[in-house]
N, C-alpha and C. Protein backbone atom coordinates (compact mmCIF):
# COMPACT_ATOMS: atom_id res chain seq x y z
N UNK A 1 110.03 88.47 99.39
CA UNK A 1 108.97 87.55 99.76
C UNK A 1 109.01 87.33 101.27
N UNK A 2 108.09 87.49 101.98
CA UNK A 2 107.84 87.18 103.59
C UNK A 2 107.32 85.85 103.52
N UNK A 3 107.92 85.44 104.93
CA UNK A 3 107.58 83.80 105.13
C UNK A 3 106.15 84.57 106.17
N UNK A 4 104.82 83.83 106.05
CA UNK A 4 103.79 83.66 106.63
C UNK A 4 103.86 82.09 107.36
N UNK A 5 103.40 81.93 108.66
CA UNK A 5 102.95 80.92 109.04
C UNK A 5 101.63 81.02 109.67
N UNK A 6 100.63 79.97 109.26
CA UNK A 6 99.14 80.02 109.55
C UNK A 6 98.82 79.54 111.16
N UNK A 7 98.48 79.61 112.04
CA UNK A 7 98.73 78.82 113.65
C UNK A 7 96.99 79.28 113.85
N UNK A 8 96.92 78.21 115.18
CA UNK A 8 95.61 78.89 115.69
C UNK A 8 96.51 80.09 116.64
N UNK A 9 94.98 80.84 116.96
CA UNK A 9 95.45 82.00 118.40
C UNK A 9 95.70 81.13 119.31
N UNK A 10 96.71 82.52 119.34
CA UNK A 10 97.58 81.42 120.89
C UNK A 10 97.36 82.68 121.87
N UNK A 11 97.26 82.37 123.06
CA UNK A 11 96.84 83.85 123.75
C UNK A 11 98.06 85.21 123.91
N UNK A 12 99.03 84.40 123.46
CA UNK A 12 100.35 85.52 123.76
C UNK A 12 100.33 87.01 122.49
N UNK A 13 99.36 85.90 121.62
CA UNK A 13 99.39 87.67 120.02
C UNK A 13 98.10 88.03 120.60
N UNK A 14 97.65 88.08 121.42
CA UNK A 14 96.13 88.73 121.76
C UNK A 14 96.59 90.68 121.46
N UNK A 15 97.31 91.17 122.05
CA UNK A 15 97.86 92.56 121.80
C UNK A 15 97.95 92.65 120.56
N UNK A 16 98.39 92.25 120.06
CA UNK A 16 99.25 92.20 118.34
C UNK A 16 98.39 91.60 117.34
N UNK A 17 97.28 90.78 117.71
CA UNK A 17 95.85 90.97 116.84
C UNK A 17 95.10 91.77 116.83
N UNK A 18 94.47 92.57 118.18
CA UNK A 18 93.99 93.98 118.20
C UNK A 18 94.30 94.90 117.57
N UNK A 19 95.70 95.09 117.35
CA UNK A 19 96.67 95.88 117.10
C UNK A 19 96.40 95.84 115.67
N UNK A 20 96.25 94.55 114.86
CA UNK A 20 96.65 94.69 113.53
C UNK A 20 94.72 94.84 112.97
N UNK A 21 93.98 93.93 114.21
CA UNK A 21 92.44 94.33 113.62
C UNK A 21 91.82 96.14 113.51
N UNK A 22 92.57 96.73 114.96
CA UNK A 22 92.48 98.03 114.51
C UNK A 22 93.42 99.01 113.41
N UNK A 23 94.22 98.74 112.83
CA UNK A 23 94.92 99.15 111.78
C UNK A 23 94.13 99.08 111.07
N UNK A 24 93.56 97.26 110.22
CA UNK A 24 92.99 96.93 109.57
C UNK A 24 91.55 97.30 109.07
N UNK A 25 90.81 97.94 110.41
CA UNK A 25 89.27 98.82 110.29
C UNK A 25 89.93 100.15 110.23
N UNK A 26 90.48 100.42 110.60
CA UNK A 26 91.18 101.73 110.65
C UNK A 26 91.46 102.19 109.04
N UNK A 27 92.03 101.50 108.26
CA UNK A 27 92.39 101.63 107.02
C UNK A 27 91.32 101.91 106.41
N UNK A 28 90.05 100.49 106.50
CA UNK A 28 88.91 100.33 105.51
C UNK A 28 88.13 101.54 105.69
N UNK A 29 87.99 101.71 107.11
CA UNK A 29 87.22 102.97 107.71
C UNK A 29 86.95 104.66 106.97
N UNK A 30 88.05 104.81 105.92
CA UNK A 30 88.38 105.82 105.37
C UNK A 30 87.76 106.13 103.62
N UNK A 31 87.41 104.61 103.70
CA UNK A 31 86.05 104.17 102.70
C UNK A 31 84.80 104.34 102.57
N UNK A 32 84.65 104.61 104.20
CA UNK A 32 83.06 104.21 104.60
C UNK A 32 82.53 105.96 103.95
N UNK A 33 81.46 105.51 103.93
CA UNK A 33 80.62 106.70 103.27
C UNK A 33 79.69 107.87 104.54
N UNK A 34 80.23 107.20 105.64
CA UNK A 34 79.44 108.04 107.05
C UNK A 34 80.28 108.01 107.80
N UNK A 35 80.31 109.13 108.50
CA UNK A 35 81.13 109.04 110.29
C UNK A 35 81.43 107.94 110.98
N UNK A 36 80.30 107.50 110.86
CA UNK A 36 79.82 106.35 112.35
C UNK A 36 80.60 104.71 111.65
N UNK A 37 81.02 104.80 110.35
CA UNK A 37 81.55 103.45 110.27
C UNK A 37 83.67 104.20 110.03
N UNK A 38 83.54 105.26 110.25
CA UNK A 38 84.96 105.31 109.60
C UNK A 38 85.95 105.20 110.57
N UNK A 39 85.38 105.04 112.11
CA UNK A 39 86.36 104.89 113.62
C UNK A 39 86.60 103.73 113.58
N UNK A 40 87.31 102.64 114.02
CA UNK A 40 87.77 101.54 114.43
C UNK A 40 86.65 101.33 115.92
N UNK A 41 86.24 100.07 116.11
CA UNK A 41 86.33 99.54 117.11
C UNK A 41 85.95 98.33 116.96
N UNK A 42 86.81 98.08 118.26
CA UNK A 42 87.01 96.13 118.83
C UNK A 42 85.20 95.85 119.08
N UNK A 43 85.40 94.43 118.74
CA UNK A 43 84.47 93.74 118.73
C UNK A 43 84.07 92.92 120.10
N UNK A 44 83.49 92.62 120.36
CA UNK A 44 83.57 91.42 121.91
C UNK A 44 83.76 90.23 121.60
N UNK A 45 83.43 89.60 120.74
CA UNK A 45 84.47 88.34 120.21
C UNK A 45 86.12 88.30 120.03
N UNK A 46 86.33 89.56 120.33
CA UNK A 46 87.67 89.24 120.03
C UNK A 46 88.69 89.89 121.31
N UNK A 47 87.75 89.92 122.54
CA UNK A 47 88.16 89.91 123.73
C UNK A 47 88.38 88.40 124.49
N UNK A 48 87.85 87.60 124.12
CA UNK A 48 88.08 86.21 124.70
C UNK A 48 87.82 85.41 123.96
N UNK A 49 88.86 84.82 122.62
CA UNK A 49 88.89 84.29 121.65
C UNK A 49 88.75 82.52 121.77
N UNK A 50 89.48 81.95 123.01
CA UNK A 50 88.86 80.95 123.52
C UNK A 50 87.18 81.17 123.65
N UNK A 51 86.67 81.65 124.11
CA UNK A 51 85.14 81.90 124.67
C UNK A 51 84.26 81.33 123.40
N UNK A 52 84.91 83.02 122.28
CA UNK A 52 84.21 83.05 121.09
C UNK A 52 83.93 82.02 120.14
N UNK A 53 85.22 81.71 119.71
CA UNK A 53 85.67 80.91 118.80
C UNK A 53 85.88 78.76 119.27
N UNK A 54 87.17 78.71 120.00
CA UNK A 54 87.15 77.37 120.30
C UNK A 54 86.22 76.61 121.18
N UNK A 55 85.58 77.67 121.95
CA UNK A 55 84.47 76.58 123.02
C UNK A 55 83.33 76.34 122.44
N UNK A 56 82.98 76.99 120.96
CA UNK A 56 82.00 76.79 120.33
C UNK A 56 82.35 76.17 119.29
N UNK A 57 83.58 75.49 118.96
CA UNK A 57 83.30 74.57 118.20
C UNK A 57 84.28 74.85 116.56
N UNK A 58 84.93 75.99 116.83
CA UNK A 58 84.78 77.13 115.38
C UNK A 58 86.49 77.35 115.90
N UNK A 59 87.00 78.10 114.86
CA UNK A 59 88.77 78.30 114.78
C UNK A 59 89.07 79.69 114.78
N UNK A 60 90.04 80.04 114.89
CA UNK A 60 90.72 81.60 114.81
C UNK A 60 91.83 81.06 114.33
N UNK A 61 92.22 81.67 113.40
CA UNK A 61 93.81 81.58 112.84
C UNK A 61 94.20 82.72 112.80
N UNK A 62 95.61 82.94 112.91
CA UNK A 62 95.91 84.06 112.65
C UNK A 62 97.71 83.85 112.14
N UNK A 63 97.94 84.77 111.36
CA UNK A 63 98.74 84.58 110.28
C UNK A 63 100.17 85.59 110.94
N UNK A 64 101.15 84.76 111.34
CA UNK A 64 102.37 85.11 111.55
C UNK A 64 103.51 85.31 110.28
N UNK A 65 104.07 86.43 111.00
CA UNK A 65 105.39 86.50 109.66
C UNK A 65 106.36 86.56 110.93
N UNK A 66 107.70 86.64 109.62
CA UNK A 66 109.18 86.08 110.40
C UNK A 66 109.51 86.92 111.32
N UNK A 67 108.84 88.20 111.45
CA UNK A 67 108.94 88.79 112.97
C UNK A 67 108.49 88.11 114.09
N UNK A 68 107.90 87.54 114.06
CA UNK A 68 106.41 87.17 114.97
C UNK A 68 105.48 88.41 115.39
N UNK A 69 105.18 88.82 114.26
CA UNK A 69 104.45 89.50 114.41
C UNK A 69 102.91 89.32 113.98
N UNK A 70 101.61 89.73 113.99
CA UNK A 70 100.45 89.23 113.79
C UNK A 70 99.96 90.21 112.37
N UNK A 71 99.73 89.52 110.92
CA UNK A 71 99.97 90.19 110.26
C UNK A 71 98.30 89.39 109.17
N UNK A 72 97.58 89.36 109.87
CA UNK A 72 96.51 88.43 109.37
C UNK A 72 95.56 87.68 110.24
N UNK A 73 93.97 87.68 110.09
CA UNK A 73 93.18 86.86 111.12
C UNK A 73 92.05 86.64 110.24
N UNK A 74 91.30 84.98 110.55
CA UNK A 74 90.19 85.30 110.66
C UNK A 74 89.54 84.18 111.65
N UNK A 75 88.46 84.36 111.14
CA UNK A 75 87.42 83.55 112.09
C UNK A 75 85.84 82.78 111.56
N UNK A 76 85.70 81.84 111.88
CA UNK A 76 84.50 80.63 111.87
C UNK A 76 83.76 80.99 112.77
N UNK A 77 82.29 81.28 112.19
CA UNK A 77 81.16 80.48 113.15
C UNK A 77 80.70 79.55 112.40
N UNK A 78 80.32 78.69 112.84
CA UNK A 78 79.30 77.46 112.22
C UNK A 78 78.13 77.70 112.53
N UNK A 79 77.21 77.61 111.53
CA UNK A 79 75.72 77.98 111.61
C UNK A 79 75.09 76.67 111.27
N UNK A 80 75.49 75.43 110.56
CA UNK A 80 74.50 74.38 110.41
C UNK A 80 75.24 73.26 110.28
N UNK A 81 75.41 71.73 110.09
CA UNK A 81 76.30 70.83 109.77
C UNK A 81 76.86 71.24 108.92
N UNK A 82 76.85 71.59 108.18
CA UNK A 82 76.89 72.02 106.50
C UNK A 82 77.19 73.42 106.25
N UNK A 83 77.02 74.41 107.04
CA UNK A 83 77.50 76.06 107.07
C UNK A 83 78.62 76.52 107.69
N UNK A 84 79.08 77.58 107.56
CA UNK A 84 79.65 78.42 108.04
C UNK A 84 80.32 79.40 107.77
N UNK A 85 79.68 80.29 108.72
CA UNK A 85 80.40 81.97 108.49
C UNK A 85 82.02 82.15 108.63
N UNK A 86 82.62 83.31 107.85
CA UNK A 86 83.44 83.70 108.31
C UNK A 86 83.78 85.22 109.40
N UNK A 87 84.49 84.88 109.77
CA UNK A 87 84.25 86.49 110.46
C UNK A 87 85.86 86.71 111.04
N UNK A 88 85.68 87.67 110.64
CA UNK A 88 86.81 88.53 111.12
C UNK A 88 88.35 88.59 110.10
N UNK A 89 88.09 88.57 108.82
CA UNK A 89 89.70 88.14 107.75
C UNK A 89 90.10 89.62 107.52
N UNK A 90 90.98 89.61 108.54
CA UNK A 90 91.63 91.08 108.34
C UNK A 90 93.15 90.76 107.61
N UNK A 91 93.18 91.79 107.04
CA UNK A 91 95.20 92.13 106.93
C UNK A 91 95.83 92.86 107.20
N UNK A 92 97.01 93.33 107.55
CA UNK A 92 97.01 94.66 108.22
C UNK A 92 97.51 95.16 107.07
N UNK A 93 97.43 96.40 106.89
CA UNK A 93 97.57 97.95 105.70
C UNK A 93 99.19 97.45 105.75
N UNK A 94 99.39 97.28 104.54
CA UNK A 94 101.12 97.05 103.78
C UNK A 94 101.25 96.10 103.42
N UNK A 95 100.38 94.73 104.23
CA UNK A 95 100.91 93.52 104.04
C UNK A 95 99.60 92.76 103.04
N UNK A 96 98.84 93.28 102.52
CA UNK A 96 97.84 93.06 101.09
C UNK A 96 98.32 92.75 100.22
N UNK A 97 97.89 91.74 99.36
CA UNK A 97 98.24 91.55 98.10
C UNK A 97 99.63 90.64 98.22
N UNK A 98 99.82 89.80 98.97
CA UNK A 98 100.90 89.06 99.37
C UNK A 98 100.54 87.77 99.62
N UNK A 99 99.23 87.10 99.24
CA UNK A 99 98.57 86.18 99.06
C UNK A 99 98.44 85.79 101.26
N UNK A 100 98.54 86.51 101.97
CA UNK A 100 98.11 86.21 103.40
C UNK A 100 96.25 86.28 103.46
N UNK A 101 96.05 86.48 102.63
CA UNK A 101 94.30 85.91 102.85
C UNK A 101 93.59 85.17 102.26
N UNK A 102 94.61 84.25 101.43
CA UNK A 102 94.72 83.33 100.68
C UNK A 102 95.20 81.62 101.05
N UNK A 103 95.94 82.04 102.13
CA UNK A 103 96.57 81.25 102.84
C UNK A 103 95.89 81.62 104.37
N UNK A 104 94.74 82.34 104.89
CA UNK A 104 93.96 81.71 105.83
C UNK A 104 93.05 81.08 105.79
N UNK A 105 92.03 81.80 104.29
CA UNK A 105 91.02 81.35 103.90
C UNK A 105 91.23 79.60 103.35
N UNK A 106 92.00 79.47 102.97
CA UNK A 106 92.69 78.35 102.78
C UNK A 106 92.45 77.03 104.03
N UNK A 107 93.34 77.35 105.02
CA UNK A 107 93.09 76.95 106.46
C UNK A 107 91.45 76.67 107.01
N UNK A 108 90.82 78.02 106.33
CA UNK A 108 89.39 77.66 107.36
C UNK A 108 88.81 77.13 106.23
N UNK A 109 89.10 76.47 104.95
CA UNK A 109 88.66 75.33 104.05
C UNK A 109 88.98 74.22 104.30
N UNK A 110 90.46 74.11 104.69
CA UNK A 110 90.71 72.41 105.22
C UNK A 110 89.84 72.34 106.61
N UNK A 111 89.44 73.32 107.49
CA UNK A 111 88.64 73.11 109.05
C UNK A 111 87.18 72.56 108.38
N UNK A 112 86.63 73.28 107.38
CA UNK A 112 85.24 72.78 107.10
C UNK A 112 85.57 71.90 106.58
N UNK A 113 85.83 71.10 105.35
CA UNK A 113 86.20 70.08 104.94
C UNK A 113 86.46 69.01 105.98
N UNK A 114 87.11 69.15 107.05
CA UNK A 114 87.51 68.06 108.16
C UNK A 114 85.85 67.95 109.16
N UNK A 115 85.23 69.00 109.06
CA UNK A 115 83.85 68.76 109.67
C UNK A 115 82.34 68.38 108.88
N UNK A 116 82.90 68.24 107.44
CA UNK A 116 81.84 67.82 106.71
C UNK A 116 80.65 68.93 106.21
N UNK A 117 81.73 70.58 106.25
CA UNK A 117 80.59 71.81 106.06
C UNK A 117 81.08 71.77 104.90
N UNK A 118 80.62 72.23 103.83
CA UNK A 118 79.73 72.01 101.93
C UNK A 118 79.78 73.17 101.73
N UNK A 119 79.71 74.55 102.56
CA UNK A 119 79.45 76.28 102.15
C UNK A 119 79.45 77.20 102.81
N UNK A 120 80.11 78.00 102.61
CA UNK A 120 80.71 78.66 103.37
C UNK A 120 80.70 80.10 103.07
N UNK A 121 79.44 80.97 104.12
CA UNK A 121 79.20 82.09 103.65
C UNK A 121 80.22 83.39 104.26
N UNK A 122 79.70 84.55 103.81
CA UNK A 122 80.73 86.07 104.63
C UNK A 122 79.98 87.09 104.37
N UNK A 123 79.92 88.20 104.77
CA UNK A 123 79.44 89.52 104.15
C UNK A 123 80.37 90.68 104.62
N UNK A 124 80.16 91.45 103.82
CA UNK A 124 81.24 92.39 104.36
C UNK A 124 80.21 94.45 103.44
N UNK A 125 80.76 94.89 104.38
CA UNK A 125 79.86 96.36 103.94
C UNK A 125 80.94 96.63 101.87
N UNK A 126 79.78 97.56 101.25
CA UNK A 126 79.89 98.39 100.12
C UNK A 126 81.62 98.76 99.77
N UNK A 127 81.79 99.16 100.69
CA UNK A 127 82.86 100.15 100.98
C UNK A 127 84.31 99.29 101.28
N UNK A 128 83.68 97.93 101.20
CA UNK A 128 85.52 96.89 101.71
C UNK A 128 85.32 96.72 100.05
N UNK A 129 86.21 97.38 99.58
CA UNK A 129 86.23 97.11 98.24
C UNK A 129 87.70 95.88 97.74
N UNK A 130 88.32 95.90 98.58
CA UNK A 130 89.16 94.77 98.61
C UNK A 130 88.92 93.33 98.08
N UNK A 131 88.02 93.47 99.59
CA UNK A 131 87.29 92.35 99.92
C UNK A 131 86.22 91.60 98.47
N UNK A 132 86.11 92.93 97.72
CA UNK A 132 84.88 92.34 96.57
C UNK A 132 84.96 91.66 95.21
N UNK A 133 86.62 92.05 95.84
CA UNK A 133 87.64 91.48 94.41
C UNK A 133 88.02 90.39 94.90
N UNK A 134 88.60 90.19 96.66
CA UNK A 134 89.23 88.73 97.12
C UNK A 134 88.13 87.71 96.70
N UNK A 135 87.31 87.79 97.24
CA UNK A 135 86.10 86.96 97.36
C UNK A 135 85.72 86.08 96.02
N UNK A 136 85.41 87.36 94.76
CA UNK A 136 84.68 85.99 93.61
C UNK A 136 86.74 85.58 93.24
N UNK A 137 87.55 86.35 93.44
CA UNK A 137 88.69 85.36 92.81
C UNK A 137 89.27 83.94 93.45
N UNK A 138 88.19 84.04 94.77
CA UNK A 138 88.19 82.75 95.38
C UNK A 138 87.31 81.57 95.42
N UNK A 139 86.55 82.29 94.64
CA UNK A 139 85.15 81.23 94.26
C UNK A 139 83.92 81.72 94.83
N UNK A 140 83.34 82.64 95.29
CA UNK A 140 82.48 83.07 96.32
C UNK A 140 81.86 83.59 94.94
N UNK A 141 80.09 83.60 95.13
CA UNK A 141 79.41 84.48 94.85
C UNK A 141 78.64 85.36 95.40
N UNK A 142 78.27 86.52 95.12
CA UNK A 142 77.27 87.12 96.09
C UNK A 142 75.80 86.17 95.72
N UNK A 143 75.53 86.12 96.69
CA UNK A 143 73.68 85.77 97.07
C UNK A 143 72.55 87.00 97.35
N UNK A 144 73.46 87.71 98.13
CA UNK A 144 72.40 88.68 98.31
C UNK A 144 73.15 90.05 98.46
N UNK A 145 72.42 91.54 98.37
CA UNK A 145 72.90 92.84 98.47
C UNK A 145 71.63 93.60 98.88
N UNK A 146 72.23 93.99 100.29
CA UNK A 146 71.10 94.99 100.97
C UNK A 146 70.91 96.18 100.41
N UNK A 147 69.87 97.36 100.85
CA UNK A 147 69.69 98.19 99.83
C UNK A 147 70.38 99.04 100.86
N UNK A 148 70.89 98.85 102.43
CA UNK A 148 71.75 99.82 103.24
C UNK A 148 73.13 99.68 102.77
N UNK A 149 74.14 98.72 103.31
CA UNK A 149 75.38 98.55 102.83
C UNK A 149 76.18 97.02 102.71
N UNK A 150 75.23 96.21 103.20
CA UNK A 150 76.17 95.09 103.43
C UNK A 150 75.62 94.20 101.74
N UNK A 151 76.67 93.46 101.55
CA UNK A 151 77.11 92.45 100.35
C UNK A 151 77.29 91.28 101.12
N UNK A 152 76.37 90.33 100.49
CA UNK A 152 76.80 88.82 101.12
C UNK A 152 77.14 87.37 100.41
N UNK A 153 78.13 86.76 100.83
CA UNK A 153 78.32 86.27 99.30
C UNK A 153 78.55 84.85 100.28
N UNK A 154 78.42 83.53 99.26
CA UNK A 154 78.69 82.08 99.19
C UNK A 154 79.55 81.24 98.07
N UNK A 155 80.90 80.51 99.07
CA UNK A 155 80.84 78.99 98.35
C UNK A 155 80.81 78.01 98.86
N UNK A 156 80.33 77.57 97.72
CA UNK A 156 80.22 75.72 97.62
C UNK A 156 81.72 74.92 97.37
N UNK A 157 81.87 74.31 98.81
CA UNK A 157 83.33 73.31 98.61
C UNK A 157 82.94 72.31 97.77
């Protein structure tokens, strides 16, 4: 059993979140059904995570184990009093199924709860098949399914 601890980003794992977000697309990537989604690449939100995330209002957690190593992330936008997205709940390839996205998603439930948000949406492409099993065993339903690739799903706290 690995000890996980949940923290916000602190700027010192900035390397070692990249690190584990490109593993993490890197893995799913091998799913994708075209070229153009099966490469990894960084996002611009997750070049200046202060910028993205805390000056707007919204959290980054990211999930340490007893290395200190960065082994888990995600991320909040808030879209209404009452909304908000998630973005970015990666794990890195080995460390799945060890309840670490269970224990962030967790975290960004006590953040909405402390701001008075009620639902809390995500989407994620066809092909995160992980993801399609985490989701309703967490209470999420899908709402909607594009006829390209993305799945989008909601819960109600």
């Amino acid at each position: 059993m690995i000890t996980i601890t949940i923290i916000p980003y602190e700027p010192r794992y900035r390397d070692d979140m990249l690190f584990c977000y490109l593993l993490a697309k890197d893995e799913i990537g091998k799913y994708a059904p075209d070229d153009k989604y099966r490469k990894p690449a960084l996002k611009e939100d997750l070049f200046d995570i202060e910028k993205s995330y805390f000056q707007q209002g919204d959290v980054f957690y990211l999930a340490i184990d007893e290395s200190d190593r960065v082994v888990g992330m995600i991320g909040t936008q808030i879209i209404s009093p009452t909304g908000l997205w998630l973005k970015r709940l990666f794990i890195k390839p080995g460390q799945k199924g060890k309840g670490i996205g269970g224990k962030l998603l967790l975290k960004v439930e006590e953040f909405a709860a402390q701001k008075g948000i009620t639902t809390i949406h995500t989407r994620f492409a066809n092909w995160y098949h992980e993801a399609a099993v985490f989701y309703p065993a967490k209470g999420f339903a899908e709402v909607e399914s594009s006829k390209d690739y993305l799945r989008c799903m909601m819960k109600k706290l």
